[in-house]
N, C-alpha and C. Protein backbone atom coordinates (compact mmCIF):
# COMPACT_ATOMS: atom_id res chain seq x y z
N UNK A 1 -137.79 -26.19 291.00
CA UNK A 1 -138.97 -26.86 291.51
C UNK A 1 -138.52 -28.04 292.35
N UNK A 2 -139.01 -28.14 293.24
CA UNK A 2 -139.49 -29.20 294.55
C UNK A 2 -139.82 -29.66 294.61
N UNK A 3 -140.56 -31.59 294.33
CA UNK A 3 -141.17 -32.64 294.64
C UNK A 3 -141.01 -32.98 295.74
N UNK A 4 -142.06 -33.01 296.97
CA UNK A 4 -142.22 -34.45 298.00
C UNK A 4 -143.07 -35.05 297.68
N UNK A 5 -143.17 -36.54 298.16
CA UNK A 5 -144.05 -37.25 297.20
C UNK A 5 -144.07 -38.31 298.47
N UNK A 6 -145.63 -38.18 298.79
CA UNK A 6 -146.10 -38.67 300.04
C UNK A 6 -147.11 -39.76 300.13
N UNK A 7 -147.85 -41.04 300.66
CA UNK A 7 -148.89 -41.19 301.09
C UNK A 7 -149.63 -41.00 302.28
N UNK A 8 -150.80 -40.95 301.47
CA UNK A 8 -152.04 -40.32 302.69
C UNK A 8 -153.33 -41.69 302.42
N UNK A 9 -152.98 -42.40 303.78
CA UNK A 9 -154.07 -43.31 303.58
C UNK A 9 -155.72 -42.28 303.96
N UNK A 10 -156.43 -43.18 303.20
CA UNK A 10 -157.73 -42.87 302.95
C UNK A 10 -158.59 -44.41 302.86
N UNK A 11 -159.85 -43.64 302.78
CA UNK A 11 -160.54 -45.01 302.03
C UNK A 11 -160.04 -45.80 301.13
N UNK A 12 -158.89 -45.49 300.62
CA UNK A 12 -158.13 -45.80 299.28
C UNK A 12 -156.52 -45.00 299.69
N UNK A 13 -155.25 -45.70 299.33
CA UNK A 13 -154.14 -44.99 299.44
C UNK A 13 -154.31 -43.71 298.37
N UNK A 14 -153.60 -42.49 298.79
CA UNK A 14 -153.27 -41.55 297.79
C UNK A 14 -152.36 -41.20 297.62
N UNK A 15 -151.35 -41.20 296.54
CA UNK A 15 -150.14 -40.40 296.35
C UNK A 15 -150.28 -38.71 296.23
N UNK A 16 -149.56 -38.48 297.20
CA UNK A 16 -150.05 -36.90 297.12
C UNK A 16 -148.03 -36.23 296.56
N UNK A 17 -148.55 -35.33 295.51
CA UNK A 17 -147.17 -34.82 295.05
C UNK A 17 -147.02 -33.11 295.79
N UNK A 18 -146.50 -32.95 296.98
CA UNK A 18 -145.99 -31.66 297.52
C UNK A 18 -145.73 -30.63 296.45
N UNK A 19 -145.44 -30.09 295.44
CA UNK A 19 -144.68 -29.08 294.38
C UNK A 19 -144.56 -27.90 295.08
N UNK A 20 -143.43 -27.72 295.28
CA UNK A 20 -142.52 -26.12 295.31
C UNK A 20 -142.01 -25.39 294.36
N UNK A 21 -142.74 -24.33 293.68
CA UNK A 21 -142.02 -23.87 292.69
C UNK A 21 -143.00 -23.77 291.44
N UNK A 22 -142.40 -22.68 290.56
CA UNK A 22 -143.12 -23.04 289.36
C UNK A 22 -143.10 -23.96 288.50
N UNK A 23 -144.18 -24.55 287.92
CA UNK A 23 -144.05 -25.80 286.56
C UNK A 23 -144.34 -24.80 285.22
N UNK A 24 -143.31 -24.92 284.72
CA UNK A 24 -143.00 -24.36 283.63
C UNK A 24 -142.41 -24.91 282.10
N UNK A 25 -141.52 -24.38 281.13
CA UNK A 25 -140.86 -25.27 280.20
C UNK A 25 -139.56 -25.45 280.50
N UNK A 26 -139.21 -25.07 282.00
CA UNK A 26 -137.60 -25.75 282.79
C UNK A 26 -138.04 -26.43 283.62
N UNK A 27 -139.56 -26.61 284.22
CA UNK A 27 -139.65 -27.96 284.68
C UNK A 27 -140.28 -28.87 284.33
N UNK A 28 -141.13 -28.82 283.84
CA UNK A 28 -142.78 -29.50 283.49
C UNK A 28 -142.01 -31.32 283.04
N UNK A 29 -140.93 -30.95 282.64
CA UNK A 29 -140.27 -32.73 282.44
C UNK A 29 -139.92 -33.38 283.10
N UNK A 30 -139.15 -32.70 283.93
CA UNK A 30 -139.28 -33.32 285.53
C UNK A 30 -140.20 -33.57 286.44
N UNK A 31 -141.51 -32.58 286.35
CA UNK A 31 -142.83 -32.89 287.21
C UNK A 31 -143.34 -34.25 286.44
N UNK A 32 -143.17 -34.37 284.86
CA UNK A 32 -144.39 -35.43 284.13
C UNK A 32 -143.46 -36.65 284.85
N UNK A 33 -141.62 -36.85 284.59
CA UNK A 33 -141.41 -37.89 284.58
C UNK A 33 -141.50 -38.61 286.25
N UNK A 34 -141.87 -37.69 287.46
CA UNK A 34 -141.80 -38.26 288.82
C UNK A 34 -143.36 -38.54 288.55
N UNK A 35 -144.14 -37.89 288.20
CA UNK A 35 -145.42 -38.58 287.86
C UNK A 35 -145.61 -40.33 287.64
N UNK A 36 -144.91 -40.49 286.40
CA UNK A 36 -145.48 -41.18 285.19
C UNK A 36 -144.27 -42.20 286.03
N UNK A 37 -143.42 -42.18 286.23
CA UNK A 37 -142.39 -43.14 287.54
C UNK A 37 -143.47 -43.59 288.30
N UNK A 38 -143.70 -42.65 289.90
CA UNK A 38 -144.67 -43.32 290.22
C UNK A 38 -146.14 -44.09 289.60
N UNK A 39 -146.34 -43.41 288.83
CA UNK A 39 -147.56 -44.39 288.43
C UNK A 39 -147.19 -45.97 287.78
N UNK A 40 -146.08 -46.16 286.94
CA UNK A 40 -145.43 -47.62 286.97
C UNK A 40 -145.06 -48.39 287.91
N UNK A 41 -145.34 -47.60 289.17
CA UNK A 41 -144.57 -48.05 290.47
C UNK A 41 -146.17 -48.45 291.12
N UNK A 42 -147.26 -48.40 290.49
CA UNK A 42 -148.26 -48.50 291.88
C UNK A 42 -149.05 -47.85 291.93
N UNK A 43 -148.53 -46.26 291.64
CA UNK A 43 -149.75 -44.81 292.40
C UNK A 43 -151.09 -44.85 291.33
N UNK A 44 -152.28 -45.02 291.79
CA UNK A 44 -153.40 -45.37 290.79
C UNK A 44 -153.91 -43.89 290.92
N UNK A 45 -153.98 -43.43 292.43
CA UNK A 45 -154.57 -42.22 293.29
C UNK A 45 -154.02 -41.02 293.14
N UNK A 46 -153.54 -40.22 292.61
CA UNK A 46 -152.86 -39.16 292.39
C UNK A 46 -153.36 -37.53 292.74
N UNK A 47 -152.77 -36.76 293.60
CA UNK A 47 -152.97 -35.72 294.04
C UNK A 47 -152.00 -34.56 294.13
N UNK A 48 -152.35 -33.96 292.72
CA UNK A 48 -151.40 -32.57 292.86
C UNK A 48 -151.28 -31.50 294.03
N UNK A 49 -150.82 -31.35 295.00
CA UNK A 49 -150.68 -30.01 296.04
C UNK A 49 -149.90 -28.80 295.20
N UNK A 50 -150.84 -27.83 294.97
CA UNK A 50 -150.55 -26.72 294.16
C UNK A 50 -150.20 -25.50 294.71
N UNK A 51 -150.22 -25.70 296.28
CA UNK A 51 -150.49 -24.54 297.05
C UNK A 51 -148.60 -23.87 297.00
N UNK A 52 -147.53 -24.60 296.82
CA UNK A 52 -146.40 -23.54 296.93
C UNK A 52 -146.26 -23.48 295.21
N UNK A 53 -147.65 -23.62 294.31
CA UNK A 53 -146.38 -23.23 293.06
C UNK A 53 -147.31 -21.78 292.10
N UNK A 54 -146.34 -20.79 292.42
CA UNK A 54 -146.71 -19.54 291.86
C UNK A 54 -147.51 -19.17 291.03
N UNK A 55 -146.46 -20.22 289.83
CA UNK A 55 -147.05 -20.02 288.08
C UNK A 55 -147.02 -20.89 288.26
N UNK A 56 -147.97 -21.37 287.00
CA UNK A 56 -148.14 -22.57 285.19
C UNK A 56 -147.99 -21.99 284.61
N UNK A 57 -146.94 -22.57 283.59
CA UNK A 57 -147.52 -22.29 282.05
C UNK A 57 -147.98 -23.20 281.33
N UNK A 58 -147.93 -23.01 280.15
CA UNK A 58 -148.85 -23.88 279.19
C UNK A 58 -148.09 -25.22 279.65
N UNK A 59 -146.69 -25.51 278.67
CA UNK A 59 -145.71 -26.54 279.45
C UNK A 59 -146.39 -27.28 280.78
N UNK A 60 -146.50 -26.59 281.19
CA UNK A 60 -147.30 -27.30 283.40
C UNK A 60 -148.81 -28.00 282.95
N UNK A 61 -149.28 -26.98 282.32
CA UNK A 61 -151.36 -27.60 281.41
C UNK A 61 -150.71 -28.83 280.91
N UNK A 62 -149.56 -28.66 279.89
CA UNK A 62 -149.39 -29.77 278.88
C UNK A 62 -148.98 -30.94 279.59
N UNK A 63 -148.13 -30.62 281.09
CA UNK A 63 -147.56 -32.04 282.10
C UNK A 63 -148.52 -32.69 282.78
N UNK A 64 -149.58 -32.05 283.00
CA UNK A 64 -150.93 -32.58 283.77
C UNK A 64 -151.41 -33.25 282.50
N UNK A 65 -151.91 -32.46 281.45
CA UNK A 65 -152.81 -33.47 281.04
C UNK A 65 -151.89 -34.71 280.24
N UNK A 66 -150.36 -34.88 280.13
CA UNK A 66 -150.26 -35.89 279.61
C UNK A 66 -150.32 -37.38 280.88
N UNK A 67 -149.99 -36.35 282.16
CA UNK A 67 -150.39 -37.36 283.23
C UNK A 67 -151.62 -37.75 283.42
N UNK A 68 -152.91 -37.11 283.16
CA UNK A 68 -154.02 -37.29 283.63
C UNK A 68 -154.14 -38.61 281.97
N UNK A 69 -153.78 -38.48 281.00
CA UNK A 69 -154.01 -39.85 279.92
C UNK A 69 -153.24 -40.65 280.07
N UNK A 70 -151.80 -40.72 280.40
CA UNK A 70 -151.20 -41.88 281.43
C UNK A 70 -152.20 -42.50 282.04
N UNK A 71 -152.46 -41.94 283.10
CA UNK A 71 -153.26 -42.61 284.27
C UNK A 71 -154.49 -43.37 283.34
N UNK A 72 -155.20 -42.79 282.39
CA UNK A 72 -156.00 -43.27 282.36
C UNK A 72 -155.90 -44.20 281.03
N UNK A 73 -154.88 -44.33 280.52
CA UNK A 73 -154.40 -45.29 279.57
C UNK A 73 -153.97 -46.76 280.42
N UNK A 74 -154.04 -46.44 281.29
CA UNK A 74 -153.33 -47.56 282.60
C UNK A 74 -154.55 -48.52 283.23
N UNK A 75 -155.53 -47.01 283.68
CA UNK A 75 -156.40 -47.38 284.53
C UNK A 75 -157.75 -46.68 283.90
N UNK A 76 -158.34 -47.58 282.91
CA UNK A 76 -159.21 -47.27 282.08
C UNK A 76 -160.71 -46.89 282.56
N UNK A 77 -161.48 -45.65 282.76
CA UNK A 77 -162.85 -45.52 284.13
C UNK A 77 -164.02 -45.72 282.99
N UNK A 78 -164.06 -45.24 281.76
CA UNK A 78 -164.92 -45.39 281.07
C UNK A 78 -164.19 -45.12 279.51
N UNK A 79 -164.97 -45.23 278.36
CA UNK A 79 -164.46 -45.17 276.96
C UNK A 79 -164.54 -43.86 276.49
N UNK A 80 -163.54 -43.60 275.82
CA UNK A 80 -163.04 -42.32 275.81
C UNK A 80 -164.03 -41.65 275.31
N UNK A 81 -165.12 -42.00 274.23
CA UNK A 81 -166.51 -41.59 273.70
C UNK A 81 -167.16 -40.92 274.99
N UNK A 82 -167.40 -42.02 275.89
CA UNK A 82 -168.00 -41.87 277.21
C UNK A 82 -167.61 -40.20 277.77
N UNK A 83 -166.25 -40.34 277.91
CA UNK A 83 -165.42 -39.59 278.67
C UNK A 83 -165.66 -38.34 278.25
N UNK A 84 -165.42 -37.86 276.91
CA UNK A 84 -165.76 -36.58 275.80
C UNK A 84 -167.12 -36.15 276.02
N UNK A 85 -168.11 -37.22 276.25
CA UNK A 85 -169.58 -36.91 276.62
C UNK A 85 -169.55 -36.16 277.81
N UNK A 86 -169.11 -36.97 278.90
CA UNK A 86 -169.47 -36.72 280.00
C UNK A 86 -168.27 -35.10 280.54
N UNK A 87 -167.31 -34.86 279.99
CA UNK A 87 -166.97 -33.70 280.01
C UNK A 87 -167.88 -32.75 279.69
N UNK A 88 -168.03 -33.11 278.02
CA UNK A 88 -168.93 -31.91 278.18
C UNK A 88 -170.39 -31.47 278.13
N UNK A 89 -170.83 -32.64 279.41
CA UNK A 89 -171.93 -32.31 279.83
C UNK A 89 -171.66 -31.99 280.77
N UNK A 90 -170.22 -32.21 281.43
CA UNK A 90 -170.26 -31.67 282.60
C UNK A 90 -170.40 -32.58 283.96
N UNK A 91 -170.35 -34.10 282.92
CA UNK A 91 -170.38 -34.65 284.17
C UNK A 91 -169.60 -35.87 284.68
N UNK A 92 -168.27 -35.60 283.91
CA UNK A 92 -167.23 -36.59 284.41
C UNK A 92 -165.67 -35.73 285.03
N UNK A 93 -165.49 -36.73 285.91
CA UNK A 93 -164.03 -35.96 286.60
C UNK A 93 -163.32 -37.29 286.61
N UNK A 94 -162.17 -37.00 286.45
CA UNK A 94 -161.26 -37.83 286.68
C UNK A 94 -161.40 -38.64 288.27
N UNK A 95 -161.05 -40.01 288.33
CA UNK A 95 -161.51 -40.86 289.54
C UNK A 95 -159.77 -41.17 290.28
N UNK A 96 -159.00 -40.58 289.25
CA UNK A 96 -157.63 -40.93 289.35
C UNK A 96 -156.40 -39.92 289.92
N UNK A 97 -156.81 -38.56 289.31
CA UNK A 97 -156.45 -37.29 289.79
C UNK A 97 -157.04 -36.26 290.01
N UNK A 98 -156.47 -35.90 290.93
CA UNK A 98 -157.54 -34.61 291.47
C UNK A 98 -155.95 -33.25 291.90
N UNK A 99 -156.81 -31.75 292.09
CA UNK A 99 -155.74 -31.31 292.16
C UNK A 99 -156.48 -30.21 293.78
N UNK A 100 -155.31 -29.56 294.16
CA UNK A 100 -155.81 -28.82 295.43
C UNK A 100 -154.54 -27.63 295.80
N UNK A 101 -155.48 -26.90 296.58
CA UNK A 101 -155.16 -25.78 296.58
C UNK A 101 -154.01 -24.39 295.92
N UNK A 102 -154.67 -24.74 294.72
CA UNK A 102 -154.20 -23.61 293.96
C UNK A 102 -154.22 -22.18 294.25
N UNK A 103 -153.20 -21.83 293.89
CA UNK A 103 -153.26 -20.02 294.52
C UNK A 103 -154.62 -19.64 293.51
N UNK A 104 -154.99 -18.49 293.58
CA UNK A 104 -155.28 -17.56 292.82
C UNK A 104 -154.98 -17.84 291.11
N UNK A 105 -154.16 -17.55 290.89
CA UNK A 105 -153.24 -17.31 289.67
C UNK A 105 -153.58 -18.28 288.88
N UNK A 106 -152.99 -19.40 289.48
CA UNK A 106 -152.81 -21.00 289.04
C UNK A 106 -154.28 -21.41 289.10
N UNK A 107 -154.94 -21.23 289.64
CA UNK A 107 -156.43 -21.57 289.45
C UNK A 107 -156.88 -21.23 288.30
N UNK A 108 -156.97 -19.72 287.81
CA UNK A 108 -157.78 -19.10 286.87
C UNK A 108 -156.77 -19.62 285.86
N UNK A 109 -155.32 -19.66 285.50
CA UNK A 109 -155.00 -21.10 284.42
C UNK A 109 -155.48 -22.42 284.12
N UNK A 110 -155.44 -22.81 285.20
CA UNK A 110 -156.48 -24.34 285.37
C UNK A 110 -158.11 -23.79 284.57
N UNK A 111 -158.85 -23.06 284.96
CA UNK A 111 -159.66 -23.25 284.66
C UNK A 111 -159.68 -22.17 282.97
N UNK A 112 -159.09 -21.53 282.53
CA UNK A 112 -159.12 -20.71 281.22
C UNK A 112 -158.47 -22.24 280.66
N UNK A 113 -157.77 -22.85 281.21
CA UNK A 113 -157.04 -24.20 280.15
C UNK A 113 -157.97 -25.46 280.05
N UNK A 114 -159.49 -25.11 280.96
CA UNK A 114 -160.86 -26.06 280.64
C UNK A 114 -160.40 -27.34 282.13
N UNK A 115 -159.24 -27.27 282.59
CA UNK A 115 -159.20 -28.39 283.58
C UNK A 115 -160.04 -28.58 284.43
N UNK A 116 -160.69 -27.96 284.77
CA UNK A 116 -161.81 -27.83 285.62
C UNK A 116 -162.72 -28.61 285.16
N UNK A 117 -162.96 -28.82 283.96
CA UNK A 117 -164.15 -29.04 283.39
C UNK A 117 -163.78 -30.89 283.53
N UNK A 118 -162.79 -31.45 283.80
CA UNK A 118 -162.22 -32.83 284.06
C UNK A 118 -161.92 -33.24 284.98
N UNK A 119 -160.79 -32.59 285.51
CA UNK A 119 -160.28 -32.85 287.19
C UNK A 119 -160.97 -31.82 288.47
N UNK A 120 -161.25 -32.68 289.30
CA UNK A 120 -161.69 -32.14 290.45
C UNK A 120 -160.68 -30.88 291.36
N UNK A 121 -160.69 -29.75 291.63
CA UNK A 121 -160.00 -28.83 292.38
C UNK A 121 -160.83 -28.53 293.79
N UNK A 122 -159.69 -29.07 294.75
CA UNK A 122 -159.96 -28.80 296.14
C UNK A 122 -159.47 -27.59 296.92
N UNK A 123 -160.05 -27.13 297.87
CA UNK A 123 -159.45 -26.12 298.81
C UNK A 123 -157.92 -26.57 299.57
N UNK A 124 -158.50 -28.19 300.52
CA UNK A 124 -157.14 -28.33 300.83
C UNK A 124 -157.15 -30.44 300.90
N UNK A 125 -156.47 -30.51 301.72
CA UNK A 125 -155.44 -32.00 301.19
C UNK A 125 -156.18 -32.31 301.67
N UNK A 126 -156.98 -32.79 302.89
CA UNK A 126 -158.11 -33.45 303.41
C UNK A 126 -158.93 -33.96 302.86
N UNK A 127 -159.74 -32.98 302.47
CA UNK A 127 -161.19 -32.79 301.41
C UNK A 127 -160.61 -33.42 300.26
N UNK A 128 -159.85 -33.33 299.24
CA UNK A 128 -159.45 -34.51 298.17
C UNK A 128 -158.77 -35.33 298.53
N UNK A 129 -157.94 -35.82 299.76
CA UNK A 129 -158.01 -37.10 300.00
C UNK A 129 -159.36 -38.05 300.49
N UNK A 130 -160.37 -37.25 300.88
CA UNK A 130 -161.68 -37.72 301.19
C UNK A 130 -162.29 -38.04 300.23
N UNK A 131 -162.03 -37.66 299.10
CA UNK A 131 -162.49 -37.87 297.50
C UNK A 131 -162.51 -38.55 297.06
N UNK A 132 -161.56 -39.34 297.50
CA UNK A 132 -161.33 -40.55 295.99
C UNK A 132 -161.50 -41.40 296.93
């Protein structure tokens, strides 16, 4: 696997993470720790580019969401009560990460693993850098 790790000014800076490759249980420690680096470094804005990585596995579900409670252990949007509500009513997304263009494959993981139901999924880098 492949990290570039870019900003894209917006209304707001975004760290956008390039990934080449699958996130798996030979990488998913290396994807959390360039994560959870940048985010001590600054990155509040975070944007997965999913479009070169094949597979997830569980390992890849388990590196996102320990990044997506990083972030929000950092950068607190509402109380976690709040948060549990508004999932599952359906009406909270993460303000911190968002993810985009997932193949096929990697999508219907994202969403059988409920991510959907939290983080926002875009078509392409534009449209979720317009997001946040």
């Amino acid at each position: 696997m492949d990290i570039k790790i870019d900003q894209h000014p917006g209304r707001i800076p975004v760290t956008v993470f390039h990934i080449n490759g699958n996130i798996d249980s030979n990488t998913s420690r290396d994807f959390e720790k360039q994560a959870k680096e940048a985010i001590e470094t600054g990155a509040q804005h975070i944007l997965f580019d999913l479009k070169h990585v094949p597979f997830m596995s569980s390992a890849g579900l388990h590196a996102i969401h320990d990044i997506f409670i990083h972030l929000r252990s950092k950068y607190p949007d509402t109380s976690d009560e709040d948060m549990r509500s508004g999932i599952n009513a359906g009406t909270y997304k993460s303000p911190y990460l968002k993810l985009c263009r997932p193949s096929p494959n990697v999508k219907k993981v994202l969403e059988m693993g409920g991510f959907d139901m939290y983080l926002d999924i875009f078509p392409d880098v534009d449209a979720a850098v317009a997001s946040f």
